[in-house]
Protein backbone atom coordinates (compact mmCIF):
# COMPACT_ATOMS: atom_id res chain seq x y z
CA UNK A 1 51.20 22.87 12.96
CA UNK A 2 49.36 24.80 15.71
CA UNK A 3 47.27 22.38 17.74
CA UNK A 4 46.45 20.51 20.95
CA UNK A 5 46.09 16.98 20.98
CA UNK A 6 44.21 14.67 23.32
CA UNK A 7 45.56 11.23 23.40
CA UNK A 8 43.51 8.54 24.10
CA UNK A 9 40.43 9.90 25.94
CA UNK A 10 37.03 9.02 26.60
CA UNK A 11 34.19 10.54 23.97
CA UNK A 12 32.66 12.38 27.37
CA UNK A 13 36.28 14.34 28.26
CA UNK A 14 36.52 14.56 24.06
CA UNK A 15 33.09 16.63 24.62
CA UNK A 16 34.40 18.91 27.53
CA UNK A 17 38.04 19.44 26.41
CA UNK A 18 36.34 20.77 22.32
CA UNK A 19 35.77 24.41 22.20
CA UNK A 20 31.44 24.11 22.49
CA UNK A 21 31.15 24.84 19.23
CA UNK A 22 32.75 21.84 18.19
CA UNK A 23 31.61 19.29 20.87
CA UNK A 24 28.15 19.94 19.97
CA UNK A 25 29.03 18.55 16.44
CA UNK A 26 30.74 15.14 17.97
CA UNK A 27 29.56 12.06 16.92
CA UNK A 28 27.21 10.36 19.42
CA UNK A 29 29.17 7.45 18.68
CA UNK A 30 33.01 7.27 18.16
CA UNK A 31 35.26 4.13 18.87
CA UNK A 32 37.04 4.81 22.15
CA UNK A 33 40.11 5.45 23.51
CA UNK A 34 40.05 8.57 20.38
CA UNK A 35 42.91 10.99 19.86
CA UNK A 36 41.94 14.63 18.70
CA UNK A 37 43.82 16.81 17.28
CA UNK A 38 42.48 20.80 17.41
CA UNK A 39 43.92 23.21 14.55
CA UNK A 40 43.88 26.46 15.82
CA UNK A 41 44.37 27.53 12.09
CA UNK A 42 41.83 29.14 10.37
CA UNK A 43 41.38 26.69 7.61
CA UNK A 44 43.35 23.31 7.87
CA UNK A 45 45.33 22.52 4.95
CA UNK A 46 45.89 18.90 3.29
CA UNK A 47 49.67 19.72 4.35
CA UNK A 48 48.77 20.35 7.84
CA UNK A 49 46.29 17.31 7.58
CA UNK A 50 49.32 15.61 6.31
CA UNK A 51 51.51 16.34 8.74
CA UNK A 52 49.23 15.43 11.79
CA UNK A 53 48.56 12.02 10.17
CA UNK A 54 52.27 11.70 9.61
CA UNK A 55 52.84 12.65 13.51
CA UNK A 56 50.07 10.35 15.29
CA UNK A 57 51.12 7.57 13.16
CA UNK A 58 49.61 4.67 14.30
CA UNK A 59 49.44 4.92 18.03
CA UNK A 60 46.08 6.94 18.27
CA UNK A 61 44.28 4.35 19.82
CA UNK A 62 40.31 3.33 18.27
CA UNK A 63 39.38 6.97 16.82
CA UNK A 64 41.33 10.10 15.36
CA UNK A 65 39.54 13.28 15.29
CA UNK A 66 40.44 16.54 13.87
CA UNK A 67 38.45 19.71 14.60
CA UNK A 68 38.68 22.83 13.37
CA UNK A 69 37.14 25.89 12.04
CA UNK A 70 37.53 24.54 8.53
CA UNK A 71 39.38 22.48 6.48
CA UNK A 72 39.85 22.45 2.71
CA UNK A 73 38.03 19.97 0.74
CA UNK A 74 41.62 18.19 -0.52
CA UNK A 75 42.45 17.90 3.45
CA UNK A 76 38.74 16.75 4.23
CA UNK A 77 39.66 14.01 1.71
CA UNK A 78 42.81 13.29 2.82
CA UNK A 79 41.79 12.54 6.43
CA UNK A 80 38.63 10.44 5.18
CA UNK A 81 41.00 8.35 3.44
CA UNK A 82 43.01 7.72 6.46
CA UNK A 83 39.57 7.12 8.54
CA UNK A 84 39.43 10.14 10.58
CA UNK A 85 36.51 11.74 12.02
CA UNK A 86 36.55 15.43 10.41
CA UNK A 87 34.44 18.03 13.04
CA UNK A 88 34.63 21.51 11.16
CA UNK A 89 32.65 24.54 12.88
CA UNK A 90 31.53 25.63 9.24
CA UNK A 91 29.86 21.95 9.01
């Protein structure tokens, strides 16, 4: 899994630490603390969703985020299902 995560930050550093294109799509709104993860993979698989889930676990604090250029629609689902915010550059 190629990423950076951000554990437990404010939605204002969440906005400054996103690569612009991504911040700009942030939710106005997010429970806070929120852990992000950032994919630096093209497209985000559901195994690499998987895998991210399965490594935060349960310790991400109010909000999990995952943003990315693009996910696949079976990994968009899978995070949903686990309530995470999906940002995806390709919207």
């Amino acid at each position: 899994m190629k990423a950076t995560i951000y554990k437990k930050v404010s939605r204002e550093k969440l906005a400054r630490v996103l690569p612009e294109n991504l911040a700009e799509l942030l939710p106005r709104i997010i429970p806070e603390p929120a852990t992000a993860i950032v994919f630096r993979d093209k497209v985000v698989s559901s195994r690499i969703a998987r895998k991210a889930i399965e490594h935060i676990g349960t310790d991400f604090g109010s909000s999990l985020v995952f943003a990315a250029h693009d996910f696949a629609p079976d990994a968009t689902e899978l995070a949903s299902a686990h309530g995470v915010v999906v940002i995806a550059a390709n919207g």
